[in-house]
Protein backbone atom coordinates (compact mmCIF):
# COMPACT_ATOMS: atom_id res chain seq x y z
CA UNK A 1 -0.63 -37.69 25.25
CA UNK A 2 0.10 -40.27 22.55
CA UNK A 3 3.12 -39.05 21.87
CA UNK A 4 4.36 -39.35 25.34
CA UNK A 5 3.44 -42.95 25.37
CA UNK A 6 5.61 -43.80 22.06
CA UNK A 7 8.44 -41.95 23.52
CA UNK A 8 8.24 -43.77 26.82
CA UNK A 9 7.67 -47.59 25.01
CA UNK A 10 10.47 -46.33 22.70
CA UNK A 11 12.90 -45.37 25.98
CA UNK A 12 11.85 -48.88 27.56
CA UNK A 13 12.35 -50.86 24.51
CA UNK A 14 15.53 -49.01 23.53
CA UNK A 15 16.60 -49.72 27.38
CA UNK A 16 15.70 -53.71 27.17
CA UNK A 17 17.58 -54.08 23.94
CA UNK A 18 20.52 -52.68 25.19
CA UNK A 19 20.12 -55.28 28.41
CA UNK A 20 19.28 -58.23 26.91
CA UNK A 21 22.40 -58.96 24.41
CA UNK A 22 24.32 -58.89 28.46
CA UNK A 23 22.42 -60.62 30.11
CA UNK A 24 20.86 -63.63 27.62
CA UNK A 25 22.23 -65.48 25.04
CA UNK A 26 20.38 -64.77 21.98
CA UNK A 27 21.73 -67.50 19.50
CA UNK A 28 22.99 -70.80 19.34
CA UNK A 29 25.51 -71.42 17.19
CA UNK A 30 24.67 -75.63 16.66
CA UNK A 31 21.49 -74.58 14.53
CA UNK A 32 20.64 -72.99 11.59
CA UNK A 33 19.38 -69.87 11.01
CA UNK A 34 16.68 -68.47 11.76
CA UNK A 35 16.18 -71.49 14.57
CA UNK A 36 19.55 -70.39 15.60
CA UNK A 37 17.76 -67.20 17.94
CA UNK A 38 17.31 -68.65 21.19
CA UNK A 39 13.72 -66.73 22.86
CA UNK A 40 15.88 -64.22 24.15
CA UNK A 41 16.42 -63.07 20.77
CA UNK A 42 13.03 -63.22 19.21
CA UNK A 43 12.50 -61.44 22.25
CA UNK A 44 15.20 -58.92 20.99
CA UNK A 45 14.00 -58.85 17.45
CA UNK A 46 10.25 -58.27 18.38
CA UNK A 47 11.50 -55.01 20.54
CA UNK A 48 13.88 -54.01 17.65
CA UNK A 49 10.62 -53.87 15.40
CA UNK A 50 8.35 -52.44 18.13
CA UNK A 51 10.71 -49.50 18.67
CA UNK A 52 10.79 -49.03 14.71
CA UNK A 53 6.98 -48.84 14.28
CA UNK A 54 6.47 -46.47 17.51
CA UNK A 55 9.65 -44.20 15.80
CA UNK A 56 7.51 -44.17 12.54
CA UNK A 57 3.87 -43.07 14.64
CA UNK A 58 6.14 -40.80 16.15
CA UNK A 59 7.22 -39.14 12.84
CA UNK A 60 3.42 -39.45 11.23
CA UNK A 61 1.84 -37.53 14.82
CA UNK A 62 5.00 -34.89 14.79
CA UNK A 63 4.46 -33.90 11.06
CA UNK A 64 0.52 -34.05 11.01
CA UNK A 65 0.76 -31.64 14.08
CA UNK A 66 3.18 -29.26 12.37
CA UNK A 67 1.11 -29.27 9.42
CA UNK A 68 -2.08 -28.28 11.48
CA UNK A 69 -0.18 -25.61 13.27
CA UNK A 70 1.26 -23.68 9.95
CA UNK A 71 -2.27 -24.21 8.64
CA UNK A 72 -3.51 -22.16 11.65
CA UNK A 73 -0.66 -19.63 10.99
CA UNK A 74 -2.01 -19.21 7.48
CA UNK A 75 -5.21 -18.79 8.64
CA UNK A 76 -4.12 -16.34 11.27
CA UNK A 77 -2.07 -14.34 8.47
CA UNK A 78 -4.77 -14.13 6.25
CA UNK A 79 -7.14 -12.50 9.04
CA UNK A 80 -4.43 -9.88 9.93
CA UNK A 81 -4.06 -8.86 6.34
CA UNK A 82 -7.49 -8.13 5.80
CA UNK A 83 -8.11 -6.51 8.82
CA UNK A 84 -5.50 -4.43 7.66
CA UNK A 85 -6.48 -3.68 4.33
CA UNK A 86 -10.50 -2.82 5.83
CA UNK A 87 -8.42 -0.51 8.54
CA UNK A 88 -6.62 1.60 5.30
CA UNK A 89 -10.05 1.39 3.24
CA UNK A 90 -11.72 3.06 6.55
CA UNK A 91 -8.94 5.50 7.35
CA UNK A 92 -9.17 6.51 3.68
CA UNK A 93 -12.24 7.41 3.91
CA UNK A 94 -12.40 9.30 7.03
CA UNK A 95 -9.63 11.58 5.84
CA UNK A 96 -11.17 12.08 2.91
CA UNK A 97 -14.47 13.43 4.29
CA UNK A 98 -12.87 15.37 7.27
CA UNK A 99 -10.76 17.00 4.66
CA UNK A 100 -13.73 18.17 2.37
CA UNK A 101 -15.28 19.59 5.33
CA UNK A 102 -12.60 20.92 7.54
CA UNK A 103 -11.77 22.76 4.18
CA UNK A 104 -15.23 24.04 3.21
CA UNK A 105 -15.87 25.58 6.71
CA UNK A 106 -12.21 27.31 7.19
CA UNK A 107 -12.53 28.61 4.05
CA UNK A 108 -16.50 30.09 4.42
CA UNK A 109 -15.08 31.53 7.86
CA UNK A 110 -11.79 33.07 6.58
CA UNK A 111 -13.62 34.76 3.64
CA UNK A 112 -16.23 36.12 5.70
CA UNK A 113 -14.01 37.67 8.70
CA UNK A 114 -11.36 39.13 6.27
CA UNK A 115 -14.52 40.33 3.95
CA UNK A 116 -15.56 42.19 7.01
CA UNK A 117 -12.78 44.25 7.62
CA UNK A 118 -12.16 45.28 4.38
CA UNK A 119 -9.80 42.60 3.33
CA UNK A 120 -8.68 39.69 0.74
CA UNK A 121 -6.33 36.48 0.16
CA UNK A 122 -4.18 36.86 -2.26
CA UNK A 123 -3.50 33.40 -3.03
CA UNK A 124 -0.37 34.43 -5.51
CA UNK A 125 1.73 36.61 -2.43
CA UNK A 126 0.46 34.71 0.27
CA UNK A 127 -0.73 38.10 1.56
CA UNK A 128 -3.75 39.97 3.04
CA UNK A 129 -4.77 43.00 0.98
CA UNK A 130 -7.29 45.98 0.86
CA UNK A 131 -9.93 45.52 -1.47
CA UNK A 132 -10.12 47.00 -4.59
CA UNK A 133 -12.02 48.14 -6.94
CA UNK A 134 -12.85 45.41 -9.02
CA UNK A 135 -13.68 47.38 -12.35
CA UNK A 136 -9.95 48.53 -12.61
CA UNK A 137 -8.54 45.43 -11.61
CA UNK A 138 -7.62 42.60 -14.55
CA UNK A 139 -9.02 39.36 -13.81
CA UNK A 140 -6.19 36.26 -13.85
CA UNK A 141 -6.70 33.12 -15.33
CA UNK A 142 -6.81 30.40 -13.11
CA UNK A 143 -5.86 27.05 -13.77
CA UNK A 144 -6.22 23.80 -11.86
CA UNK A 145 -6.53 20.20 -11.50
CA UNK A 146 -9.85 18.95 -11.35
CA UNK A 147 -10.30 15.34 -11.01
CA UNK A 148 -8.52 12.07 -11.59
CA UNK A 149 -10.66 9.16 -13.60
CA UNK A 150 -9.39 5.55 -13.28
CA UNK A 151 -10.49 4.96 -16.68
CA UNK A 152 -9.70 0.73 -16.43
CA UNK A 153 -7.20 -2.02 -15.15
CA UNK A 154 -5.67 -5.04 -17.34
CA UNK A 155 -4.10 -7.76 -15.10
CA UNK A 156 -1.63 -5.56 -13.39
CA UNK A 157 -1.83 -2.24 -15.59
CA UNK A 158 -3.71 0.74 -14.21
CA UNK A 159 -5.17 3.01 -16.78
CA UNK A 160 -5.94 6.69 -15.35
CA UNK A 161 -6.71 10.36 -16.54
CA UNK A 162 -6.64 13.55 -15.14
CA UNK A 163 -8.18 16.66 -16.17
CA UNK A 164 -6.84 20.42 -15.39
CA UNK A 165 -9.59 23.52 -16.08
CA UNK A 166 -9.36 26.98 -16.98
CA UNK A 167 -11.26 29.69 -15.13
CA UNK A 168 -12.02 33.53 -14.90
CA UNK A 169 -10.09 34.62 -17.88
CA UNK A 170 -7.96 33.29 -21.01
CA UNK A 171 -4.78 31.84 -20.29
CA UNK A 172 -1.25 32.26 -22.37
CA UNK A 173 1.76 30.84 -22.80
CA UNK A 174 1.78 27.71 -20.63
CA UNK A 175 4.53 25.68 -19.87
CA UNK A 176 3.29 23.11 -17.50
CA UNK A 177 4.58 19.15 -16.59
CA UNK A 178 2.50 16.85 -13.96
CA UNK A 179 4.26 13.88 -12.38
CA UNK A 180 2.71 11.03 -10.55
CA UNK A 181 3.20 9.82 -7.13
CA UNK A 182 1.91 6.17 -5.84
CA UNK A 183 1.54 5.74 -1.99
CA UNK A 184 1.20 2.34 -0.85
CA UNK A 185 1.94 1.09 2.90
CA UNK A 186 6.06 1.89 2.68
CA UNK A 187 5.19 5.08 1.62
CA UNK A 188 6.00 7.24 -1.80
CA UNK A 189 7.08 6.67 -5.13
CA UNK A 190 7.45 8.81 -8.06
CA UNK A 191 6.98 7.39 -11.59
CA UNK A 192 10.13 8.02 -13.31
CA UNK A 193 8.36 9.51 -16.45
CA UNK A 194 7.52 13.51 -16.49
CA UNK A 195 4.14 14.18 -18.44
CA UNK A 196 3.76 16.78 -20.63
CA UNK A 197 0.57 18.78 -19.68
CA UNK A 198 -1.01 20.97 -22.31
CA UNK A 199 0.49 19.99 -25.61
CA UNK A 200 1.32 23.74 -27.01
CA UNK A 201 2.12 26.88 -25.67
CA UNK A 202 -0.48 28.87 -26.75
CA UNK A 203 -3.82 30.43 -25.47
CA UNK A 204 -6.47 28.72 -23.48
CA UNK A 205 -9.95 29.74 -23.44
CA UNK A 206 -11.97 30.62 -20.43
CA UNK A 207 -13.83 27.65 -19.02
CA UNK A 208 -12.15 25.36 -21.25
CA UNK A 209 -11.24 21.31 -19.56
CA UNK A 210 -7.90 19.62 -21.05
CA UNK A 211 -7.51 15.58 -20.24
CA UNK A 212 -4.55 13.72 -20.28
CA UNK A 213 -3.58 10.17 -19.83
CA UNK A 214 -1.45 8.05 -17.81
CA UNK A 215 -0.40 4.43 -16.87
CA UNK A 216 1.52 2.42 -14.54
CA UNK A 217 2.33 -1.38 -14.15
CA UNK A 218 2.26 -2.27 -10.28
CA UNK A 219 2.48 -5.82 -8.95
CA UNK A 220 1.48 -4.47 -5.32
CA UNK A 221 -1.37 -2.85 -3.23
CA UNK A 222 -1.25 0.95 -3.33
CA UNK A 223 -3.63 3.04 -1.36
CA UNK A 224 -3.46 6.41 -3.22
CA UNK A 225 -2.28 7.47 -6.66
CA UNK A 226 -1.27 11.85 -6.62
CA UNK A 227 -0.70 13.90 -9.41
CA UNK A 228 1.17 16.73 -8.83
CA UNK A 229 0.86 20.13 -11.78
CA UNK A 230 3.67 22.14 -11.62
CA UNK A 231 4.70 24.60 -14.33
CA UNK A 232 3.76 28.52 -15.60
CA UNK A 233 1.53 30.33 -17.56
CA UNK A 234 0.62 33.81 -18.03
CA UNK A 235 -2.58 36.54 -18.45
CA UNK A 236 -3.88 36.61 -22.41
CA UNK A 237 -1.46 40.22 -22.57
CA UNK A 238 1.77 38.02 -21.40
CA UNK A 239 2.41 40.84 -19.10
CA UNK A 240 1.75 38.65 -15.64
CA UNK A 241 3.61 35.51 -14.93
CA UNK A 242 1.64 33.16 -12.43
CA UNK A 243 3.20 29.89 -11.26
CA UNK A 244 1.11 26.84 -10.79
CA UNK A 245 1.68 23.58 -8.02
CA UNK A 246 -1.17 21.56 -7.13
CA UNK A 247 -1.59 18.02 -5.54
CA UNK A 248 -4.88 16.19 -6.20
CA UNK A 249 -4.90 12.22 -4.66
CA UNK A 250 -6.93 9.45 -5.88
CA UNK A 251 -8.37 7.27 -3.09
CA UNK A 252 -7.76 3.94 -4.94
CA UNK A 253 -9.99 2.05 -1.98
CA UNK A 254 -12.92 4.44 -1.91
CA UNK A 255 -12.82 5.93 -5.66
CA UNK A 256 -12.55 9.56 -4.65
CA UNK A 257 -10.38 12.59 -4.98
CA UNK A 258 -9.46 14.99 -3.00
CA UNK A 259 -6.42 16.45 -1.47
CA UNK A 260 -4.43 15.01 1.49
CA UNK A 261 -4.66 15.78 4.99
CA UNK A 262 -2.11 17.52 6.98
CA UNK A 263 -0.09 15.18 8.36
CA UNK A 264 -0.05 13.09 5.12
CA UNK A 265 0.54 16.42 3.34
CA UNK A 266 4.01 17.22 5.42
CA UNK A 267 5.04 13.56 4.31
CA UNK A 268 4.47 14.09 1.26
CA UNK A 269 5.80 17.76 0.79
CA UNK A 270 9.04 15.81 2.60
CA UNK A 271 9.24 13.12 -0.02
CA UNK A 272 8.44 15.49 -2.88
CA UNK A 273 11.47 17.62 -1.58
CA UNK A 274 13.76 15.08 -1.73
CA UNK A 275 12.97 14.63 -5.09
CA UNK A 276 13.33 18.50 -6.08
CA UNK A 277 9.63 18.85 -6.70
């Protein structure tokens, strides 16, 4: 409202200066200055000085408004973005959980209906198969990631370790690399450095854990950090080849592991492709 009122006394006044210079005569030339100005011209120098003050409350209203209004924005901003970090922190969790489970039951009820008719997964030929007898057949090693530790954080630098285990029998001649993904809201990145998993070549005992290290300097929030194991090793004989490629996430938000869900799965198995992984 006040601001209407300056710009109207600052129309009028403009209006009556522009009138008055026509109309009155606003000097007389037999005195001196400043008695020269006849009343007319005080009259024209009072309205000159009006309209400057009202141009300057103008100026101060204008700005203090468009500070309180980018204030608000800020404000506004500031609300969205954590609303939308709580919304990622939530959904994080969910598919976490729903994963564990969903996986837990499919597997207890896949195992028991092909156990019933005779039958078994196997996991290396993606096959169903009769059951044999178990005393002539040679049990495989088996090795997999286990969990991912965020071990600390320095400023900016993240500070992790992940740890692979070795079950049902010894394990030979493995030539393995992981590689680490970070997924933040734009999606996937891949760390440009290949780690070396087990050190050597040579035979892993049964039941035996391996930890390794890794690091990465990011300036932005991430929601999940993935290791992905890829490589081969082989029974203790060196006989039977058996290829290895496992995911495991870290839930940076929630400090858990687990593997993705589906859909975040076929994004990732997309991204990884692209980068002939």
């Amino acid at each position: 409202m006040l601001k209407i009122i300056l710009i109207a006394a600052i129309s009028i006044m403009q209006s009556f200066i522009t009138i008055i210079p026509s109309k009155k005569k606003i000097s007389d030339n037999r005195k001196r200055f400043p008695k020269d100005f006849t009343y007319a011209g005080w009259g024209l120098i009072i309205l000159c000085a009006g309209t400057i003050c009202c141009s300057i409350a103008l100026f101060i209203i204008s700005d203090n408004e468009q500070n309180l209004a980018q204030r608000h924005l800020d404000s506004e901003l500031l609300k969205r973005d954590r609303a939308y970090k709580t919304s990622i922190a939530e959904l994080s969790k969910r598919y976490t959980t729903k994963v564990d489970s969903s996986y837990k039951k499919s597997e207890a009820t896949f195992i028991g209906v092909t156990a019933r008719y005779g039958l078994h997964y196997d996991s290396l030929n993606h096959q169903l198969v009769k059951e044999k007898d178990t005393s002539k057949v040679e049990t495989l090693p088996e090795i997999s990631l286990h969990t991912i530790t965020l071990d600390s954080t320095k400023k900016q630098h993240y500070y992790f370790s992940v740890q692979a285990t070795n079950k049902q029998a010894t394990a030979n001649n493995i030539k393995t690399n992981f590689y680490v993904i970070i997924q933040d809201a734009d999606g996937y990145a891949l760390l440009p450095r290949k780690y070396q998993g087990y050190a050597h070549t040579g035979i892993v005992s049964i039941n035996t854990a391996s930890t390794w290290d890794f690091s990465f300097e990011a300036d932005y929030p991430f929601i999940t950090v993935i290791v992905l194991l890829k490589g081969t090793y082989t029974n203790l004989r060196g006989n039977k080849t058996i290829n290895i490629r496992q995911i495991l996430a870290y839930d940076f938000a929630n400090k858990r592991v687990g593997v993705p869900i589906e859909d975040n799965e076929l994004k990732l198995e997309a991204f990884l492709k692209t980068k002939k992984l």
